[in-house]
Protein backbone atom coordinates (compact mmCIF):
# COMPACT_ATOMS: atom_id res chain seq x y z
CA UNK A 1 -10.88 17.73 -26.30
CA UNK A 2 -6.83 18.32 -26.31
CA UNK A 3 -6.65 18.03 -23.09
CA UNK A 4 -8.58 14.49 -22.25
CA UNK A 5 -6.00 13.23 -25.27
CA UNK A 6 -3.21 14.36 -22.59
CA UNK A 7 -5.09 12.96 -20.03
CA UNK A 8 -5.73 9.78 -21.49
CA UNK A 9 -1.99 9.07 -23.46
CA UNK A 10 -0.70 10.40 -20.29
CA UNK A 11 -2.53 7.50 -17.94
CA UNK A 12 -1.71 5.32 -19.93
CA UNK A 13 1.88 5.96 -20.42
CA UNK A 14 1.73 5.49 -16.45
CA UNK A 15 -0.51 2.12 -16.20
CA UNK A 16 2.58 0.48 -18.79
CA UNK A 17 4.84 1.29 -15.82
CA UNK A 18 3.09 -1.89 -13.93
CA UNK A 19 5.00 -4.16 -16.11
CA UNK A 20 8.64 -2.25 -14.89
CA UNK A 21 8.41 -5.44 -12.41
CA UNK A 22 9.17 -8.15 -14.17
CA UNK A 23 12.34 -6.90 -15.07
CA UNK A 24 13.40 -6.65 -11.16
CA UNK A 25 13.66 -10.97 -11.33
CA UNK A 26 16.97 -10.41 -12.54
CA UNK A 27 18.17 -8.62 -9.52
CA UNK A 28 19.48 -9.52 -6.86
CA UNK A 29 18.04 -8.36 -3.77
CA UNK A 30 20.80 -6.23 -2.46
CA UNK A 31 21.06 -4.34 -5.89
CA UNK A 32 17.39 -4.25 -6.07
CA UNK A 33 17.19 -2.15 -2.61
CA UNK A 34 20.01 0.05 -3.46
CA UNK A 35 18.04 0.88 -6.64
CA UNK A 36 14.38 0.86 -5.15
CA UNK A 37 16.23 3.56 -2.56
CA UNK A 38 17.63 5.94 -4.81
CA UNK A 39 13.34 5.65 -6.29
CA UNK A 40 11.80 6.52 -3.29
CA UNK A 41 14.11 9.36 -2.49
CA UNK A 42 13.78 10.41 -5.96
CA UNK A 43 9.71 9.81 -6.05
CA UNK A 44 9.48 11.85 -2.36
CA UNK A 45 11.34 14.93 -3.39
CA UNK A 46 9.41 15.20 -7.00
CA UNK A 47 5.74 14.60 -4.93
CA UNK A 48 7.08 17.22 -2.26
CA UNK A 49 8.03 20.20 -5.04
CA UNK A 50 5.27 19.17 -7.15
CA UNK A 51 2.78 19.68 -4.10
CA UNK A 52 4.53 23.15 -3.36
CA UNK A 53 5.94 24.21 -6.29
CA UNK A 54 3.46 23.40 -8.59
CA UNK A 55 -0.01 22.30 -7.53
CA UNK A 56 -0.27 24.38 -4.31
CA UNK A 57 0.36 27.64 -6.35
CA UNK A 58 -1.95 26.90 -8.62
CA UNK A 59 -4.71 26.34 -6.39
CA UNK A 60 -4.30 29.50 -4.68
CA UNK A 61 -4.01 31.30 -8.03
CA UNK A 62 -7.40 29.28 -8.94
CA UNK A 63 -8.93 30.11 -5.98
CA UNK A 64 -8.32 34.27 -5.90
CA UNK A 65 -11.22 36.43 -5.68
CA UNK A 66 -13.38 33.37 -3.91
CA UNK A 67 -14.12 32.61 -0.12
CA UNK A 68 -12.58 29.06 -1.17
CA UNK A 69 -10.18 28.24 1.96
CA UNK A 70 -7.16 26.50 -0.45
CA UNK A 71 -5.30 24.83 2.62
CA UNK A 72 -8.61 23.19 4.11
CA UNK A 73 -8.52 21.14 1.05
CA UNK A 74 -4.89 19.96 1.30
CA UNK A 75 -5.63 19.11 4.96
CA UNK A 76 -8.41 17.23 3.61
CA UNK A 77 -6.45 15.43 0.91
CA UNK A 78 -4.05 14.31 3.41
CA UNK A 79 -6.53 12.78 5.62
CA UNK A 80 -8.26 11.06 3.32
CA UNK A 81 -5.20 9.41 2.02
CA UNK A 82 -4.56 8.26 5.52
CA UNK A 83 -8.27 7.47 5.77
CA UNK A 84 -7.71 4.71 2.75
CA UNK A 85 -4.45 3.80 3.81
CA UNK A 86 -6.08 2.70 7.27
CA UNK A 87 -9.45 1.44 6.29
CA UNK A 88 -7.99 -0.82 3.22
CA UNK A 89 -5.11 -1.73 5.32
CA UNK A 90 -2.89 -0.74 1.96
CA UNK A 91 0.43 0.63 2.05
CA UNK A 92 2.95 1.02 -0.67
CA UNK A 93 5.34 -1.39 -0.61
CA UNK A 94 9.31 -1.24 -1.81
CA UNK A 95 11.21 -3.93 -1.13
CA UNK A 96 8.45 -6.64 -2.22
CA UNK A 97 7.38 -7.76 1.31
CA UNK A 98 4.75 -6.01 2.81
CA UNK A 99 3.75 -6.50 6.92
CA UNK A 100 -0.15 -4.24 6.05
CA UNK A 101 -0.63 -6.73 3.06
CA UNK A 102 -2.98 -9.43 4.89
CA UNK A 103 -3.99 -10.61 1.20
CA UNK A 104 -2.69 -10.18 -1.77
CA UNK A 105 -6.14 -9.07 -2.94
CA UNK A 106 -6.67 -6.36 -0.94
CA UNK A 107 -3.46 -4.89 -2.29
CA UNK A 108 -5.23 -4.85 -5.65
CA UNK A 109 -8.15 -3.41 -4.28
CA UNK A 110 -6.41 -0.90 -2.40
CA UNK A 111 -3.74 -0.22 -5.61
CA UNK A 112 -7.06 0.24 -8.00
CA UNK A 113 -8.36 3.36 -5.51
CA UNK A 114 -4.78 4.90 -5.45
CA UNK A 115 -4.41 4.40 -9.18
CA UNK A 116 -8.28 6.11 -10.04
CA UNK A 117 -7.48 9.00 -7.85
CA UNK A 118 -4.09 9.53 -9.16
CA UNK A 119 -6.05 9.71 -13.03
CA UNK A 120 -8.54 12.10 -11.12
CA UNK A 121 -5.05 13.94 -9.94
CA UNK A 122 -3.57 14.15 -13.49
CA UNK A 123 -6.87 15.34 -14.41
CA UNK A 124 -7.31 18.19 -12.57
CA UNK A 125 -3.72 19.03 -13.18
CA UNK A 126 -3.96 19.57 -16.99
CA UNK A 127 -7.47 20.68 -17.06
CA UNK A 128 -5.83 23.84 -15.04
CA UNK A 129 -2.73 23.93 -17.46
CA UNK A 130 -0.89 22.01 -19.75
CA UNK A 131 2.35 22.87 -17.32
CA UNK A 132 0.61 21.20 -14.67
CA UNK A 133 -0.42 18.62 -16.01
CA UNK A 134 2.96 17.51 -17.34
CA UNK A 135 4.44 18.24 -14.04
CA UNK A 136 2.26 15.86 -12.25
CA UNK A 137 2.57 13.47 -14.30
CA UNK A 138 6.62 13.50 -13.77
CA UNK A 139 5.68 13.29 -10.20
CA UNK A 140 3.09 10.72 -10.15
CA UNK A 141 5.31 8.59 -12.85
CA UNK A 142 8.57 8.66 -10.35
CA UNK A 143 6.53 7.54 -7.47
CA UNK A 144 4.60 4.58 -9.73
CA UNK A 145 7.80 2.89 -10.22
CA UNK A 146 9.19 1.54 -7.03
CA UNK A 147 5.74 1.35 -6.07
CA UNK A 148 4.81 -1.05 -8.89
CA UNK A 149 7.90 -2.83 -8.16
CA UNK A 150 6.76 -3.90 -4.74
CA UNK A 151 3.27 -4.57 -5.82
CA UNK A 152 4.39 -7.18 -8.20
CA UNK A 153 6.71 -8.56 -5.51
CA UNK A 154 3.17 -8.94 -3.08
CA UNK A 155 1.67 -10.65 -6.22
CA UNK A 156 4.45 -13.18 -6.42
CA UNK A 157 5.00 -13.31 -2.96
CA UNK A 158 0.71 -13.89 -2.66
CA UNK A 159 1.38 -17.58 -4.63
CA UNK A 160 0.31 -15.77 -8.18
CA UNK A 161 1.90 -16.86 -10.98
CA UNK A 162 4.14 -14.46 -12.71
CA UNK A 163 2.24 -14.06 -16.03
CA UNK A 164 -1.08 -13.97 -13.66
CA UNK A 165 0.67 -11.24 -11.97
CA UNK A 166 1.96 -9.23 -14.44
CA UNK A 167 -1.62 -8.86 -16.16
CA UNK A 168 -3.50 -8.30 -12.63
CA UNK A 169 -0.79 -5.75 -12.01
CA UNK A 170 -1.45 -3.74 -15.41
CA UNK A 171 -5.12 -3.86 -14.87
CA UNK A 172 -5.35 -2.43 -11.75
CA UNK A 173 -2.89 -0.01 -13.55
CA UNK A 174 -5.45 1.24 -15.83
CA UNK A 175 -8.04 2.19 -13.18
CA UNK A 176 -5.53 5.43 -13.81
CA UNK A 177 -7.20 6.20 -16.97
CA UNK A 178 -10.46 5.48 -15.65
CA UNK A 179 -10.04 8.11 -12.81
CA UNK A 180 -8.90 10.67 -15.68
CA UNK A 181 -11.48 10.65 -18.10
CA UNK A 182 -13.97 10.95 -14.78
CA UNK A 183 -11.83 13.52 -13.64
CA UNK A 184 -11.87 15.29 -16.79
CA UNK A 185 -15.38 14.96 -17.27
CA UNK A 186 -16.41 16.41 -13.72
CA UNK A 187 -13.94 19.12 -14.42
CA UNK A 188 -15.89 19.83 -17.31
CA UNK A 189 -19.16 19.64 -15.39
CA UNK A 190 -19.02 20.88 -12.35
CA UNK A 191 -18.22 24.73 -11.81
CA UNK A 192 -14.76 25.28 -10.21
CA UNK A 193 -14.13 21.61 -9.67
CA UNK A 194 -10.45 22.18 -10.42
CA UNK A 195 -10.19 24.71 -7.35
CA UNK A 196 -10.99 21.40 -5.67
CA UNK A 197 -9.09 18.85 -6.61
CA UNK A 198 -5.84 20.48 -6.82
CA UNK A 199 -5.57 21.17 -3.03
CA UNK A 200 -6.97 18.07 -2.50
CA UNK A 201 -4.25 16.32 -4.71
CA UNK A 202 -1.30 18.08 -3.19
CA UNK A 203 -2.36 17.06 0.54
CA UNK A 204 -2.54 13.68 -1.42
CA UNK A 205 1.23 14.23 -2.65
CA UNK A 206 2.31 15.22 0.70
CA UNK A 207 0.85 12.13 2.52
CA UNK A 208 2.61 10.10 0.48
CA UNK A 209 5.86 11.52 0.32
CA UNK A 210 6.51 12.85 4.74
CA UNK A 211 4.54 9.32 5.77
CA UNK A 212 5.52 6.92 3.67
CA UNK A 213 8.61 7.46 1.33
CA UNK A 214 10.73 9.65 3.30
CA UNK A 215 10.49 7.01 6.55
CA UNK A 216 12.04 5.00 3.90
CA UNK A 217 14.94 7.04 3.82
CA UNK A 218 15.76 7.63 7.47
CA UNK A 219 16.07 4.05 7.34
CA UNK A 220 19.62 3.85 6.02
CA UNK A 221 22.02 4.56 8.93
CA UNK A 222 25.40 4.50 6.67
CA UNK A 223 25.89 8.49 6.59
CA UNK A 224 27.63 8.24 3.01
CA UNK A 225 24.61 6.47 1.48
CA UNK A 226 22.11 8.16 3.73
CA UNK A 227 23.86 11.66 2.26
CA UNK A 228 23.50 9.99 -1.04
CA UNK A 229 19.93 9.62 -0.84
CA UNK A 230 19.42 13.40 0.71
CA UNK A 231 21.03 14.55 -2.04
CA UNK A 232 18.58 12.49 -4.49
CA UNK A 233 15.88 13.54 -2.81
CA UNK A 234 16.73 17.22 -2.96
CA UNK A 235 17.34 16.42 -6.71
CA UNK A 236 13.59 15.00 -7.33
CA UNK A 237 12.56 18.50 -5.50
CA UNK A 238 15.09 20.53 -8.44
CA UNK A 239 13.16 18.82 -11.15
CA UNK A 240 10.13 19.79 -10.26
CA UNK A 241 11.65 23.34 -9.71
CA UNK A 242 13.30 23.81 -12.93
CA UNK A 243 10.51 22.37 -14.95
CA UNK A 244 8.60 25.01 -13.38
CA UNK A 245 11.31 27.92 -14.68
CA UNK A 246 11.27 26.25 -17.72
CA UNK A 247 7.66 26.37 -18.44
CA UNK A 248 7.66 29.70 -17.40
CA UNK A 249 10.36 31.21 -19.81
């Protein structure tokens, strides 16, 4: 029972990160990229060592002593992220325009799948350990906020009002905690369902970080700021690491 009250304080904690964009009005759009940058880079190297460092040990350490083939499932996790990506024409957004977005709706739609199978993610990760759950959580949390940042932009951007948008945004945000208490509850349920959906959540993680986030980066053509970014990306990846030492000291 200690662990669905992580699950669900911890899904929550992320949904509350939908209304980070209404505090973005503010800025201007140069300073706005320059921070949404420094985000992704950030969000790609934390979902990078939290697939390798964290989730993909795991697994195998999960999966020892069974014919279970760990690395099937992250291929399968990755294609199935592409899969939605594809079929729901959704794609994260960061700089609040979006060419994939044909409708602002199917942004929500597409945002409320990501969202349940990152609670189905968080899930998995503390129904293995509390470590791992915390540790996915950091890594789903850094990538949440430039993307929630660009899917209020779409909202606004769609002709919604920004009060409309702001509560649309925060309850497609909770489909999170939906996706962990199922998560928990088929972890519970179902025999091994863990050795599952942690492969299946770091191909996820991976996806998201080598196809969409780190394009982002090669982006920027200045070599100061694009060294700048490499080096905040290479910082999400040391958080992830030294959480790791830290949790195992």
């Amino acid at each position: 029972m200690n662990q669905l009250i992580y699950i669900i304080a911890s899904t929550f904690a992320i949904a509350l990160i939908a209304f980070i964009g209404i505090f973005t009005l503010a800025l201007k759009d140069k300073v706005l990229n320059k921070i949404l940058l420094i985000l992704v880079s950030l969000s790609a190297g934390a979902l990078m060592g939290g697939a390798f460092l964290h989730l993909l040990p795991e697994a195998i350490e999960e999966a020892e002593g069974t014919n279970f083939n760990v690395f099937l499932f992250v291929l399968i996790g990755f294609v199935l992220f592409f899969i939605i990506e594809k079929v729901l024409h959704w794609r994260h957004c960061h700089n609040g325009k979006c060419d994939v977005h044909t409708f602002h709706y199917m942004n929500l739609i597409g945002d409320s799948i990501h969202n349940f199978i990152d609670g189905l993610i968080i899930s998995a990760g503390f129904i293995a350990s509390i470590e791992l759950g915390i540790t996915t959580v950091i890594a789903i949390a850094a990538h949440e906020i430039p993307q929630e940042i660009g899917d209020f932009g779409v909202l606004i951007y769609g002709g919604f009002k920004k009060k409309k948008a702001i509560v649309l945004n925060f309850v497609v945000a909770l489909t999170i905690v939906a996706g962990g208490i199922v998560g928990y509850f088929i972890s519970k349920n179902v025999e091994q369902a863990v050795v599952f959906l942690l492969p299946f959540a770091a191909g996820g993680f991976v996806y998201i970080a080598a196809t969409d986030l780190i394009p982002e980066i090669k982006k920027e053509l200045d070599i100061k700021k694009s060294m700048a970014t490499m080096l905040v990306f290479i910082c999400g990846i040391l958080i992830m690491w030294l959480v790791k030492i830290a949790f195992h000291h």
